[in-house]
Protein backbone atom coordinates (compact mmCIF):
# COMPACT_ATOMS: atom_id res chain seq x y z
CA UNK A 1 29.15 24.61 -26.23
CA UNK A 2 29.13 21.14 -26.91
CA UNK A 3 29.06 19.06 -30.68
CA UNK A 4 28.61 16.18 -31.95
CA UNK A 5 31.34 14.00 -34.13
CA UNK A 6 32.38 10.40 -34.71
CA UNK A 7 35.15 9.71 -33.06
CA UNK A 8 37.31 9.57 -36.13
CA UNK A 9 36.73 13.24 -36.69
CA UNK A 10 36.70 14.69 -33.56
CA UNK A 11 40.50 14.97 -32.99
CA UNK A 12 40.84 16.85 -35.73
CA UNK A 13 38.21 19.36 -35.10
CA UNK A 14 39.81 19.83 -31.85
CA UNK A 15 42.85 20.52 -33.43
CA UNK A 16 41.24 23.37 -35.61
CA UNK A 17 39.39 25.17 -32.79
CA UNK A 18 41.33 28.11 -31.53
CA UNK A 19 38.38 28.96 -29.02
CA UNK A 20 39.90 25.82 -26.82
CA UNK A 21 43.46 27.84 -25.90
CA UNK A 22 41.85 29.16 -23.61
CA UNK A 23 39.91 26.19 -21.77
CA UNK A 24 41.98 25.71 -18.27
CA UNK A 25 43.71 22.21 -18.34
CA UNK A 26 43.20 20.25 -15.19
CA UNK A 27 45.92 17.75 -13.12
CA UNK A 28 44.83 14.12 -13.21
CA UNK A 29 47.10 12.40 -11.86
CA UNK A 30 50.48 13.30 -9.74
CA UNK A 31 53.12 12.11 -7.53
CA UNK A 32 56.42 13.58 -6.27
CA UNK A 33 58.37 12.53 -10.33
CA UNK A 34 54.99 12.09 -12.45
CA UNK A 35 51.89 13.68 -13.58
CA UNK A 36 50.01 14.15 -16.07
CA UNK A 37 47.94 17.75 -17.23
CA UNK A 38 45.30 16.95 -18.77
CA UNK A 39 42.79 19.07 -21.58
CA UNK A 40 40.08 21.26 -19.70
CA UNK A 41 37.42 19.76 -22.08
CA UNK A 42 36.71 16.27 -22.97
CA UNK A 43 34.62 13.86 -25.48
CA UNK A 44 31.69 11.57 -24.47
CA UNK A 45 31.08 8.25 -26.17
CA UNK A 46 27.64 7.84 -24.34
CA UNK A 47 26.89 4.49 -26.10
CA UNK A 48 30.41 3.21 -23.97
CA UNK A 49 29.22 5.51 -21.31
CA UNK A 50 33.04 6.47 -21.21
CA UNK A 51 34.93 9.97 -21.31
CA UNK A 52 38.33 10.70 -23.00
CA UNK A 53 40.60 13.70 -22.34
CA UNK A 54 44.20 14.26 -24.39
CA UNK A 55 46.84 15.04 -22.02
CA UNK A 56 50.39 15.31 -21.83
CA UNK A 57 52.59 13.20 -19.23
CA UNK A 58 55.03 15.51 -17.85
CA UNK A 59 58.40 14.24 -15.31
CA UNK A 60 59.86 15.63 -12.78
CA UNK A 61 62.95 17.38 -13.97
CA UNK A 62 65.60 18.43 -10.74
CA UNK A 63 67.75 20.40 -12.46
CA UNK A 64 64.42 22.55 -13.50
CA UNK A 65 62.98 22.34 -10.72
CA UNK A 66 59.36 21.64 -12.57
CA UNK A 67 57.60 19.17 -13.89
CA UNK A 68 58.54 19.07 -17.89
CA UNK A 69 56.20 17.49 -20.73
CA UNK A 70 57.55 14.01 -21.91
CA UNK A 71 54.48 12.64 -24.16
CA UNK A 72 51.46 12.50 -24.87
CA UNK A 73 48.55 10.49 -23.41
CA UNK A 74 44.56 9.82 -24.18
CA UNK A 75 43.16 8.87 -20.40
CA UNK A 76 39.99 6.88 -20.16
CA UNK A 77 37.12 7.88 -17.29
CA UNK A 78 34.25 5.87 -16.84
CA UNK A 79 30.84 7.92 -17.29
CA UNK A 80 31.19 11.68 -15.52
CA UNK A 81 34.92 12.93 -15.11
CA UNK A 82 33.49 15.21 -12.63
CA UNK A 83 32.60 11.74 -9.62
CA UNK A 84 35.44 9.28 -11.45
CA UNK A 85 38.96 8.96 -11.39
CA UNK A 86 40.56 8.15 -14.75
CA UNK A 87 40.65 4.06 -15.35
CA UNK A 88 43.18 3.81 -18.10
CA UNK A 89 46.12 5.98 -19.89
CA UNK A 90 47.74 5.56 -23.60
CA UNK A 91 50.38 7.17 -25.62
CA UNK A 92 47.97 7.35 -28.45
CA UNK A 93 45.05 8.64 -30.14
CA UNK A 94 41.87 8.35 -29.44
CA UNK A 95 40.60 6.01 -31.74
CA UNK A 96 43.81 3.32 -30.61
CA UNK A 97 43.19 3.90 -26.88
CA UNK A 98 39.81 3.42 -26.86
CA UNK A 99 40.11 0.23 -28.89
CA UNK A 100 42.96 -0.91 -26.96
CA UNK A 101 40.87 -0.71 -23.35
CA UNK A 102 38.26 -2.25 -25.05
CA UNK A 103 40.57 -5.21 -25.77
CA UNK A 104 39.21 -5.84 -29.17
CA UNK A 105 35.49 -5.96 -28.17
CA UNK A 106 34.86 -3.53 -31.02
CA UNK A 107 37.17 -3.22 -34.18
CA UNK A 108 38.99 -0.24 -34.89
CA UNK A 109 36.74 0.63 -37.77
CA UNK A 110 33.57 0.22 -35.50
CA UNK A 111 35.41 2.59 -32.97
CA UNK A 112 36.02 5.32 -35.47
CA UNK A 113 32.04 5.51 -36.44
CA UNK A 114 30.68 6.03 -32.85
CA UNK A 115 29.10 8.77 -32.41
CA UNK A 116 30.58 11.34 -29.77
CA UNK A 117 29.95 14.53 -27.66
CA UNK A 118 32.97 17.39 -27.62
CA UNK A 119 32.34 18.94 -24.11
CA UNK A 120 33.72 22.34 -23.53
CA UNK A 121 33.34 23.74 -20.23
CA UNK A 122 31.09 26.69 -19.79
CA UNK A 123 32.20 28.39 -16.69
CA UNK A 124 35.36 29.19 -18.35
CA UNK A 125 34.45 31.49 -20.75
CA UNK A 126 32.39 33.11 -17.92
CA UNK A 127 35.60 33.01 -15.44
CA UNK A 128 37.46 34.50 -17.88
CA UNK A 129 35.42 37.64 -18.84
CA UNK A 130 34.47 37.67 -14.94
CA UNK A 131 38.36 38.39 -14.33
CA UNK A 132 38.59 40.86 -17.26
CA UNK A 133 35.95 42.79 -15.39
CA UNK A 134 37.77 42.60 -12.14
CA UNK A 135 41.09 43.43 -13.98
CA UNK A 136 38.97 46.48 -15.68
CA UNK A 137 37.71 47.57 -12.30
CA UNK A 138 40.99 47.64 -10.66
CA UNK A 139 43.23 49.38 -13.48
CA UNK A 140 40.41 51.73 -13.84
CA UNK A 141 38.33 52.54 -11.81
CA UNK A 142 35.18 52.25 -13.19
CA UNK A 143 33.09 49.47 -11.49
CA UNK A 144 32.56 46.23 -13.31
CA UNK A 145 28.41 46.51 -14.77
CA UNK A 146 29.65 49.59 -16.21
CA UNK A 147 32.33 48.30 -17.67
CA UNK A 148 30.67 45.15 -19.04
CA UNK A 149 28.44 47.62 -20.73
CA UNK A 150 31.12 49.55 -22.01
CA UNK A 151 32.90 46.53 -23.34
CA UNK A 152 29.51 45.26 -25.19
CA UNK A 153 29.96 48.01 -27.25
């Protein structure tokens, strides 16, 4: 399911879509005190050819004995995040990150009015009723193509 936006709307549509809970967050970057979890789906300038995924940065905490969030971050891929690794990280929006890694080749108000792509994975809403189905089976029995047409209904 993707949509288009400008970029100065699309945050807040994201924020206002309840149907992305449940989107699996990916790792994209870690080390033994540092890493940062990163949203499952992600927004496409194509005329930059760039991708940008919210995240949060998360420490190491040894008392915990987990990683534990500390802020928030934008990360910048180039093209596909599927082939790249990400080529630039902000505590900030969209709109500011994206300007700032452009070092002022557009201006902010340029920035806001390009046009965008909200990506949403798919295969997760697929996974997920996949394992409800295997869950089903398991508590009750009844094998799973019954039981995804019992749960049509």
């Amino acid at each position: 399911m993707n949509k288009k936006y400008r970029l100065c709307d699309v945050e807040e549509a994201v924020s206002e879509m309840d149907e992305l809970i449940d989107v699996d967050d990916d790792i994209a970057e870690i080390d033994d005190d540092f890493q940062i979890v990163v949203s499952g789906w992600s927004v496409y300038v194509e005329s930059l050819n760039l991708t940008l995924r919210q995240g949060i940065a998360c420490v190491w905490d040894a008392e915990e004995g987990l990683f534990m969030p500390d802020f928030d971050v934008t990360i910048v891929y180039e093209g596909n995040i599927e082939t790249q690794e990400w080529l630039y990280y902000e505590q900030d929006g969209m709109v500011v990150t994206l300007g700032n890694w452009l070092n002022g080749r557009l201006s902010c108000e340029q920035i806001e009015q390009l046009w965008c792509e909200l990506i949403i994975p798919k295969q997760n809403k697929e996974q997920k009723e996949s394992e409800f189905f295997t869950a089903a089976t398991a508590i009750t029995g009844i094998p799973s193509s019954l039981s995804a047409t019992l749960h049509s209904f």
